[in-house]
Protein backbone atom coordinates (compact mmCIF):
# COMPACT_ATOMS: atom_id res chain seq x y z
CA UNK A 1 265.39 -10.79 53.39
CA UNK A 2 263.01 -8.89 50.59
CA UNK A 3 264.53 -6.80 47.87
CA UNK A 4 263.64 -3.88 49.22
CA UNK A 5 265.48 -4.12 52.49
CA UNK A 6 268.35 -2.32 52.40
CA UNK A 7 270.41 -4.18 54.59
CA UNK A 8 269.69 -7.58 54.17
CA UNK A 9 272.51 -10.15 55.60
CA UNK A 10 275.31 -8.01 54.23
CA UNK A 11 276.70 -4.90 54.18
CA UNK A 12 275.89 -3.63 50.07
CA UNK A 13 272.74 -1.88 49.79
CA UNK A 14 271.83 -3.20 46.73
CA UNK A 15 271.27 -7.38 46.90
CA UNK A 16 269.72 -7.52 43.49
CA UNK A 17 269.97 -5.19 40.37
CA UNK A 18 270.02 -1.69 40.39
CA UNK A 19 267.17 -1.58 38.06
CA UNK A 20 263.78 -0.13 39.88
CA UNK A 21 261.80 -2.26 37.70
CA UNK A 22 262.43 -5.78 38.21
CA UNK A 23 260.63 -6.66 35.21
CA UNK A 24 261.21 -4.17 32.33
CA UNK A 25 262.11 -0.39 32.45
CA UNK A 26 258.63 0.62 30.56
CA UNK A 27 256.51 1.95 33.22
CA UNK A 28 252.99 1.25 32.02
CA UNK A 29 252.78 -3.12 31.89
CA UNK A 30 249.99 -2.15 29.27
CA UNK A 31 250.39 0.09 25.90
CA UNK A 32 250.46 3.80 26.19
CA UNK A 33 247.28 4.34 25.06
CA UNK A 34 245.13 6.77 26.70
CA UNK A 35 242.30 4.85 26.30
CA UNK A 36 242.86 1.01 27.37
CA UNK A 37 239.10 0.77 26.20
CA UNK A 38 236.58 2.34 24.00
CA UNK A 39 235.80 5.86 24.92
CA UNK A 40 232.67 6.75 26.41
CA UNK A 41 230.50 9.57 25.14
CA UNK A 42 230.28 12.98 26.78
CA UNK A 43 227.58 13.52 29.55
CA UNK A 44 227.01 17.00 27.80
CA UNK A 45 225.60 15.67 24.56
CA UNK A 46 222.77 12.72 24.45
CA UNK A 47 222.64 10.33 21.68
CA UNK A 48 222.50 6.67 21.28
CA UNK A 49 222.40 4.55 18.41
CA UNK A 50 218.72 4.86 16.73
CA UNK A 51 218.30 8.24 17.24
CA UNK A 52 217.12 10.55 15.28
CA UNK A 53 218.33 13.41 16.85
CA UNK A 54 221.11 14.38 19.38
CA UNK A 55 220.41 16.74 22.98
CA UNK A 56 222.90 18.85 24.56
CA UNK A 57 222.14 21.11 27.52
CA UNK A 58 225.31 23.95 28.30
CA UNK A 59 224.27 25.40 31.40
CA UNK A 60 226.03 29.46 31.22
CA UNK A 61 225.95 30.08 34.57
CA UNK A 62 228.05 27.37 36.63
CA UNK A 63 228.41 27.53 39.67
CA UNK A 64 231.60 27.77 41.69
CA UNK A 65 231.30 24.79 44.29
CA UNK A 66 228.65 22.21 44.46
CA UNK A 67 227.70 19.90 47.51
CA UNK A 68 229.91 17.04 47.60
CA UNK A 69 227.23 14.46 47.81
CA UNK A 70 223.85 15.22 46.07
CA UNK A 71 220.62 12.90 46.01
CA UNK A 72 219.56 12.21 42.43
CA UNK A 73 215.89 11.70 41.31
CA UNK A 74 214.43 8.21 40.51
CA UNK A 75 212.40 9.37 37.40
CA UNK A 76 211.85 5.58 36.48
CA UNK A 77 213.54 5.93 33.17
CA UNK A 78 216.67 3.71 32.62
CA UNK A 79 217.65 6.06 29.80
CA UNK A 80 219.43 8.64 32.66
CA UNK A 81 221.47 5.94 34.47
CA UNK A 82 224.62 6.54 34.74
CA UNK A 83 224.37 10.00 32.73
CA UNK A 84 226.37 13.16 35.10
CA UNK A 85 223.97 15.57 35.91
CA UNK A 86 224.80 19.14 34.69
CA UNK A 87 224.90 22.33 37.47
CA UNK A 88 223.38 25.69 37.02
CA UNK A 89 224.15 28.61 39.62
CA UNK A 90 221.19 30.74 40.19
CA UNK A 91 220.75 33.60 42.38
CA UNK A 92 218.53 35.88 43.83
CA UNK A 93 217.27 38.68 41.22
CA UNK A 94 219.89 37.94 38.29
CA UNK A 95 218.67 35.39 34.94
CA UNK A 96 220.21 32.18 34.11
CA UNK A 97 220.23 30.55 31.04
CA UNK A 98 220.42 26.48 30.09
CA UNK A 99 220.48 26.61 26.57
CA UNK A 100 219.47 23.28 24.70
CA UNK A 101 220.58 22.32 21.09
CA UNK A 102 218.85 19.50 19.27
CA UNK A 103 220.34 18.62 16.55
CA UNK A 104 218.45 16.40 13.37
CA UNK A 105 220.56 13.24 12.73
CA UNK A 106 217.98 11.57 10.53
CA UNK A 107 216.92 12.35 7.20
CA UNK A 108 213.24 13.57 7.48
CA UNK A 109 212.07 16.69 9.26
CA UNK A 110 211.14 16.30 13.36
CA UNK A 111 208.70 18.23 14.99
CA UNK A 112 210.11 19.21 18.50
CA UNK A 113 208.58 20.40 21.77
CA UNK A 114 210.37 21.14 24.98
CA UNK A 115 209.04 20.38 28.48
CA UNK A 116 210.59 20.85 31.77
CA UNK A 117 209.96 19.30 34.69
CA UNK A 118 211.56 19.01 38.55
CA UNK A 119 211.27 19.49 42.27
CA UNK A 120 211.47 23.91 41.56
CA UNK A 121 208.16 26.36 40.98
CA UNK A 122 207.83 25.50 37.34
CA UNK A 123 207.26 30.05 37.38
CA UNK A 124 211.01 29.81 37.94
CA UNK A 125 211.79 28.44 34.30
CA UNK A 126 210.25 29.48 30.89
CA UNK A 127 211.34 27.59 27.70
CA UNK A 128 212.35 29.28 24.22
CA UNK A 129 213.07 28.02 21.02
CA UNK A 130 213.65 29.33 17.16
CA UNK A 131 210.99 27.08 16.20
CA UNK A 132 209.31 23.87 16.13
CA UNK A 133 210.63 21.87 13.03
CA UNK A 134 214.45 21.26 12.22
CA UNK A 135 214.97 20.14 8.68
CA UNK A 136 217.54 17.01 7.97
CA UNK A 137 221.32 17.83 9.43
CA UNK A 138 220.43 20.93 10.89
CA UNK A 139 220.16 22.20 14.40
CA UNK A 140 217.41 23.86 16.67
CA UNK A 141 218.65 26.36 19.63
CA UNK A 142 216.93 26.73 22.44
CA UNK A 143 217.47 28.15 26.15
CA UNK A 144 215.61 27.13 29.76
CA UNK A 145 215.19 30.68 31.33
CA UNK A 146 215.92 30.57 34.97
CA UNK A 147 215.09 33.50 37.49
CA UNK A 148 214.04 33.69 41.12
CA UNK A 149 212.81 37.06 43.12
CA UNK A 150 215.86 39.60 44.76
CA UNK A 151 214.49 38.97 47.81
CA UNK A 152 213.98 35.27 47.45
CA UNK A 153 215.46 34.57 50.91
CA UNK A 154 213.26 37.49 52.73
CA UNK A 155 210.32 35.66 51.53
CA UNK A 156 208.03 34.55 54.18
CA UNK A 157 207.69 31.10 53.02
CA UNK A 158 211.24 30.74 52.39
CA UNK A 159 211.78 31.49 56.10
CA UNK A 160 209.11 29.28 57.18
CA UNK A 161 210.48 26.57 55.51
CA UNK A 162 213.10 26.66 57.77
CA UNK A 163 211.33 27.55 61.10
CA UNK A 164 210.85 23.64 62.12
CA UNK A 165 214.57 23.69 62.22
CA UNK A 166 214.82 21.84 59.14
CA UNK A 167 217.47 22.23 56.15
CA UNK A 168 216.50 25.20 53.99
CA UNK A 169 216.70 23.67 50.43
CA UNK A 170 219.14 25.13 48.45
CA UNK A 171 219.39 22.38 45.42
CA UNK A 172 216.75 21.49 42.69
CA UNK A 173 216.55 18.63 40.37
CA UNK A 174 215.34 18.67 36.77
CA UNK A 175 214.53 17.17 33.90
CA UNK A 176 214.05 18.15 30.63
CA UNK A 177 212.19 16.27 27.90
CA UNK A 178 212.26 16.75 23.97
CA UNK A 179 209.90 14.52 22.23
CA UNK A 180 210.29 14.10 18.35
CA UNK A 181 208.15 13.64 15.55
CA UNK A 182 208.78 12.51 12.29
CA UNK A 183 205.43 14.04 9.90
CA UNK A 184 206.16 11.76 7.07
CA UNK A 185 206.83 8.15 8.51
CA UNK A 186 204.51 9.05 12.23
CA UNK A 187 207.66 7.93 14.22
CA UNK A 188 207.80 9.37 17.61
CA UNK A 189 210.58 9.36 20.07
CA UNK A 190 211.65 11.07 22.82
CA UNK A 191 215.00 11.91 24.96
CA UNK A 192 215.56 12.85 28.57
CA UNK A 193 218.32 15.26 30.08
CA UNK A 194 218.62 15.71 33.98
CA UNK A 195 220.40 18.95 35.47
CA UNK A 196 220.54 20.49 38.61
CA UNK A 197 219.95 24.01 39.80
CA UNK A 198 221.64 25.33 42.95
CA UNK A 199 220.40 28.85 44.43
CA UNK A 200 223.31 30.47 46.10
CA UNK A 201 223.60 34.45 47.01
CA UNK A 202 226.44 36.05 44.66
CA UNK A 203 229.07 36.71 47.00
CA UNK A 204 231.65 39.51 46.29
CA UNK A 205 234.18 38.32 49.44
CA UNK A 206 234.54 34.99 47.38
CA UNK A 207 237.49 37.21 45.39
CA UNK A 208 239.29 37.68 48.11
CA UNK A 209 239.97 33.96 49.79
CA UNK A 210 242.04 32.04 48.21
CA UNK A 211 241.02 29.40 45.23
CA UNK A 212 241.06 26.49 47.35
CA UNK A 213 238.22 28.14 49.98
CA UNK A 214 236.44 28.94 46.51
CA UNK A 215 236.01 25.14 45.55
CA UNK A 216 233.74 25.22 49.48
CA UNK A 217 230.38 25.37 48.73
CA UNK A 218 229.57 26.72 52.06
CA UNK A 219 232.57 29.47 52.82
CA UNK A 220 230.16 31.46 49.91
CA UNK A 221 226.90 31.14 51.69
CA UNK A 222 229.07 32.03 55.04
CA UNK A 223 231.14 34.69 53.66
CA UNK A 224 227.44 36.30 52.11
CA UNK A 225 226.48 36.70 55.97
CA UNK A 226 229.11 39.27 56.37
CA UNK A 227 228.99 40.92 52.90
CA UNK A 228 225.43 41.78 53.53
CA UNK A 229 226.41 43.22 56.67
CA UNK A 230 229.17 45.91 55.72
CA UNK A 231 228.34 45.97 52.16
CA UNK A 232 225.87 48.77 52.47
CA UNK A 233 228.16 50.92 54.64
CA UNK A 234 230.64 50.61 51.65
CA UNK A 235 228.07 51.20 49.28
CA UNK A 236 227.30 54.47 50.79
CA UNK A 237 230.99 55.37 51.64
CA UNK A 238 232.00 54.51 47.56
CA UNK A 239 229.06 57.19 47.03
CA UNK A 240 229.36 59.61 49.26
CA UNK A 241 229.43 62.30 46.84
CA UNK A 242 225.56 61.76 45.28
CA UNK A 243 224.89 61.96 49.89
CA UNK A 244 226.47 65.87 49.33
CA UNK A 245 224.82 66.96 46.30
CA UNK A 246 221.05 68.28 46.37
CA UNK A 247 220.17 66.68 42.90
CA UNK A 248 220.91 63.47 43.84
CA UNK A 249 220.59 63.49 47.82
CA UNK A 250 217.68 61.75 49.56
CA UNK A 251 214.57 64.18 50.48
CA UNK A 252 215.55 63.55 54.03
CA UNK A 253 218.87 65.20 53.39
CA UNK A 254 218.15 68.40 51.91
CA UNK A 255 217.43 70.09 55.17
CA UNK A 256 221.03 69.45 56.78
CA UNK A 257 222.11 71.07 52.99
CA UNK A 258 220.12 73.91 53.26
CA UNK A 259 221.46 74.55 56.47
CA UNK A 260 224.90 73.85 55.58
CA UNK A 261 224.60 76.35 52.95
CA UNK A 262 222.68 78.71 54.87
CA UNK A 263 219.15 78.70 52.55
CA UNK A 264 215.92 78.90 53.55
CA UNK A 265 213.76 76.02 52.52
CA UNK A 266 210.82 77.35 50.24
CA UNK A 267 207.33 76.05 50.99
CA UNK A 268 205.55 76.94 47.88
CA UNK A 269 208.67 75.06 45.79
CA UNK A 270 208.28 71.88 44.55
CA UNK A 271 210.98 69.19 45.69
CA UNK A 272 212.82 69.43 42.04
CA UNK A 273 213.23 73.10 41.93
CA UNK A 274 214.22 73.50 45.37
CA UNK A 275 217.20 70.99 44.89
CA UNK A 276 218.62 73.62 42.46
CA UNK A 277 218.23 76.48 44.48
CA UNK A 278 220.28 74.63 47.25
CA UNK A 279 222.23 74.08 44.62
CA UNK A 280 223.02 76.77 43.39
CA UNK A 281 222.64 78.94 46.66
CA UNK A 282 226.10 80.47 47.04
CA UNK A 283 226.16 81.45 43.18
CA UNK A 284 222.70 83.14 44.04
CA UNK A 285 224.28 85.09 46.90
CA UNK A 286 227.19 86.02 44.96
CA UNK A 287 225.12 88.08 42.46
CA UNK A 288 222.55 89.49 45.00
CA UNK A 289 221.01 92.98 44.47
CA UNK A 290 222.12 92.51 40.45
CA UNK A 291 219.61 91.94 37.43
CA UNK A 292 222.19 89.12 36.65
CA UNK A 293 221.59 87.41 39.83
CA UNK A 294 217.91 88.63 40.39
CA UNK A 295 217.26 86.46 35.99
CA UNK A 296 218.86 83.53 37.36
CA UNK A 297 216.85 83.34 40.84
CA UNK A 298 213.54 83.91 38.72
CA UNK A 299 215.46 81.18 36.32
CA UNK A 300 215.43 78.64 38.87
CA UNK A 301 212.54 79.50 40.67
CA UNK A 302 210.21 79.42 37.42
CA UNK A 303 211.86 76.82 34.87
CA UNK A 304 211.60 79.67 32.38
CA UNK A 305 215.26 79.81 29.76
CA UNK A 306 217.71 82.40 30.71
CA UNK A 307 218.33 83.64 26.84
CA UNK A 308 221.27 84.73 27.29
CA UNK A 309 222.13 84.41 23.66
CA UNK A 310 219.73 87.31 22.82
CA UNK A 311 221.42 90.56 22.85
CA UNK A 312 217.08 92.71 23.05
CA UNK A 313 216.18 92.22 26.94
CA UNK A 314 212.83 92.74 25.20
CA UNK A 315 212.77 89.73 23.64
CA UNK A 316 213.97 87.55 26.85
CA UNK A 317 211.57 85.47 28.79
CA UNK A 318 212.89 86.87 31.64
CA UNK A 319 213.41 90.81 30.78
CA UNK A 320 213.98 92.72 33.45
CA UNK A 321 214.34 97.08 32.41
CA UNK A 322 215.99 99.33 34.45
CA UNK A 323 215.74 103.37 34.42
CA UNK A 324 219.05 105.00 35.42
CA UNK A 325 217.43 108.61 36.14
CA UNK A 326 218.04 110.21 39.38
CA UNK A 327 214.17 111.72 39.28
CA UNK A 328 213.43 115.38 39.95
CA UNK A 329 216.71 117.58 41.32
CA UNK A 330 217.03 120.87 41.73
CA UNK A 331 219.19 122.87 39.92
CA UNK A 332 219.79 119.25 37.96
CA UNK A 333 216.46 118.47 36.18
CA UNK A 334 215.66 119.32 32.56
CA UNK A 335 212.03 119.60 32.09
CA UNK A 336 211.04 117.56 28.87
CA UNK A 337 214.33 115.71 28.85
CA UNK A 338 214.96 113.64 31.97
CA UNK A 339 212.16 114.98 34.02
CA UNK A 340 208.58 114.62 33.30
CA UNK A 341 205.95 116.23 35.95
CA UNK A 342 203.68 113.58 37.72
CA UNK A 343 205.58 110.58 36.48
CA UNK A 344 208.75 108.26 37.05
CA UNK A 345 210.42 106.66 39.92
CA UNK A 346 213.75 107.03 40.96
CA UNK A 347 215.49 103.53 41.38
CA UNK A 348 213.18 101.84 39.93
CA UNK A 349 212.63 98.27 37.33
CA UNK A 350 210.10 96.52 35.50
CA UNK A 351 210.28 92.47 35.59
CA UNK A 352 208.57 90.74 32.21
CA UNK A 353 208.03 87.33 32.13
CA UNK A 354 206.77 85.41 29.26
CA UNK A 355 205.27 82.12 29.75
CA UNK A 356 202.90 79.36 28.43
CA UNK A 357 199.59 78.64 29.17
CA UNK A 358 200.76 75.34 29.77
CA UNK A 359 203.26 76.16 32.15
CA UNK A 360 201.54 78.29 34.63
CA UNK A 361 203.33 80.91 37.05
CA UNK A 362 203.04 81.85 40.58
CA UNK A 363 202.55 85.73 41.12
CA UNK A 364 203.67 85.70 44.72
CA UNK A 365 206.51 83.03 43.72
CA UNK A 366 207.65 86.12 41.41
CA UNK A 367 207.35 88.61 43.70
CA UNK A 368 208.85 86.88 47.08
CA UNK A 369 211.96 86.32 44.67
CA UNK A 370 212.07 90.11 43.89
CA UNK A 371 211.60 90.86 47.42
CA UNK A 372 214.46 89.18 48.47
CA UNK A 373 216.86 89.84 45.73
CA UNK A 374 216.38 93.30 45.21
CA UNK A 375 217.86 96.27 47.17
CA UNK A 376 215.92 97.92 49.89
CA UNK A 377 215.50 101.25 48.04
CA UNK A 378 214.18 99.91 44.76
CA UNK A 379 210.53 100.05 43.91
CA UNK A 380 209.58 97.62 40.72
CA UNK A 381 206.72 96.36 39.27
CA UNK A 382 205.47 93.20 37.35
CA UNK A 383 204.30 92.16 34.30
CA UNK A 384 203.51 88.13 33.46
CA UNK A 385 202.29 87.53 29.66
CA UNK A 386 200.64 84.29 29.40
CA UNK A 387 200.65 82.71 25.56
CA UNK A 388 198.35 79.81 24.36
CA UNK A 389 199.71 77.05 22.81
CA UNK A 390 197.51 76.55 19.85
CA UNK A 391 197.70 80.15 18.32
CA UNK A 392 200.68 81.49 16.64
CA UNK A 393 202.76 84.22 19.05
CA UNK A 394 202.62 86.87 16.74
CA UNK A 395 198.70 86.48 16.24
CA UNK A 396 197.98 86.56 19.82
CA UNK A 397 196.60 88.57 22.25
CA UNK A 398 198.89 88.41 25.42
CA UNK A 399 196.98 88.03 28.80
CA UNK A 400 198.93 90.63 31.04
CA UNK A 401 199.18 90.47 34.70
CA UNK A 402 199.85 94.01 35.60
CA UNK A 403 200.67 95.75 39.11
């Protein structure tokens, strides 16, 4: 019996007009403006009429979901009613930034001062500006810096604060305050801007849901349960390769390394050098019983260069001179020419080292290295030169260790 039934009393579908719109065809009954009334300022920037200067607060940290339903403060100032409150995503260990621009709208210069104030540790925030006076037309930047402790939830009394089984706050209000003053006409006023801060735990698993669990204020806080739970074990699996190397291993580690490469841990060694000589510990082996490998043992037993750019072994830090005679043969030995009566080894080196005062050596550090680098049947001996710093090289007369 209505229009829309479609069976009325007859058979025909259609017992009025086909037109949907039993009035006109336009669908809006008003004009197409966008704005049936005047449009209303934006909650981002402050200013009324009478102002002499405008207040806009851009938090740059937002964060991804906020509570549906959040309590606002009663400051007792009518000038916030009705004004949207603006959100700021801090977390645990990482800054975040509110910055403020005030903007003159007057024609005389205004003295402004920033002061914040809310439900938070005021330590959290500290307030900076360019300056204190903005001329006529021109603008004055500012930023609220935000930042809590990394371990903000480990803290005693954050844990505490939810022993009696109560909510553990999570969401701050603020309010910050810029009061003006005019120097030549004494004129003071004053504006008000309200924000929120919300501490939530960055969460890396909120990539990986999809963008509709991302608008959930709590699937973050719930996903950051798990994160911090596998998270390290991927941490040290993405890594594994600074676990394996001695420079970079924990001190706890280099035992199992030494081992694995067969060295012999070296009491007298500082922890630094003996991570190179794990290090390096096959290269070492590979040159046993040489001078090569015996100058880069001493190398990184001592810190002392390896010159290998100069071509004199006399003039090498690390010099060590070998004598390729056989000794005193018979039916072999020239008197005078390779043979001297009552004098030279057979097999037989001499190690020079050349050091600093400032960088003192270890005689039986030297000589445990040549012990176990050099072959069984070679006799050596040792000579450490020890230079001062303040005198000139040439000009100096070398302490010598000799044995």
């Amino acid at each position: 019996a209505f229009p829309l039934s479609p069976f009325p009393f007859r058979l025909s579908p259609f017992a009025f007009p086909l037109s949907p719109f039993p009035f006109r065809l336009s669908p809006f009954p008003f004009p197409l403006s966008p704005f049936p009334f005047p449009p209303l300022p934006s909650p981002m920037t402050q200013a009324r009429s009478g102002q002499s200067f405008s207040l806009q607060l851009t938090p740059m940290q937002v964060p991804e979901a906020v509570p549906s339903s959040e309590v606002a403060i009663a400051w007792g100032s009518r000038q916030e009613e009705g004004r949207s409150h603006l959100s700021l995503l801090l977390s645990p260990g990482e800054p975040s930034e509110l910055v403020v621009q005030v903007k003159n709208l007057g024609r005389n210069s205004l003295q402004i001062s920033l002061q914040v104030e809310g439900d938070f540790p005021m330590t959290w925030c500290q307030v900076g500006t360019e300056g204190s006076e903005i001329l006529p037309g021109q603008q004055m930047d500012g930023v609220l810096y935000f930042q809590i402790a990394h371990d903000y939830f480990e803290q005693q009394d954050v844990l505490h604060q939810g022993a009696d089984h109560s909510a553990l706050q999570l969401n701050y209000q603020g309010r910050l305050a810029v009061y003006s003053l005019e120097p030549n006409t004494g004129r003071r006023q004053v504006e008000f801007a309200t924000f929120q801060v919300h501490i939530r735990p960055h969460s890396l698993y909120l990539d990986f849901v999809p963008a509709i669990y991302q608008e959930i204020d709590f699937v973050g806080r719930f996903l950051k349960i798990f994160e911090q739970a596998f998270e390290p074990t991927v941490h040290t699996l993405n890594n594994l390769w600074a676990f394996i190397d001695p420079i970079t291993a924990p001190e706890s580690l280099l035992p199992f390394l030494a081992h694995w490469v067969g060295w012999t841990p070296q009491p007298y060694l500082d922890l630094n050098r003996q991570r190179y000589l794990i290090r390096h510990a096959i290269q070492i082996y590979r040159w046993r019983g040489t001078r090569r490998g015996l100058r880069f043992y001493l190398h990184l037993a001592t810190g002392l260069p390896l010159d290998d750019h100069l071509s004199q072994e006399e003039d090498k830090h690390i010099a060590i001179l070998e004598s390729f005679h056989r000794g005193f043969v018979f039916g072999e030995a020239r008197l005078g020419q390779d043979t001297t009566l009552g004098g030279g080894l057979f097999y037989h080196f001499s190690v020079h080292l050349k050091t600093l005062d400032t960088h003192p050596i270890s005689e039986t550090l030297v000589r445990s290295v040549i012990d176990q680098e050099k072959p069984a049947f070679c006799t050596y001996d040792l000579t450490i030169h020890t230079v001062s710093v303040e005198a000139p090289v040439m000009a100096l007369e070398d302490e010598e260790v000799n044995v």
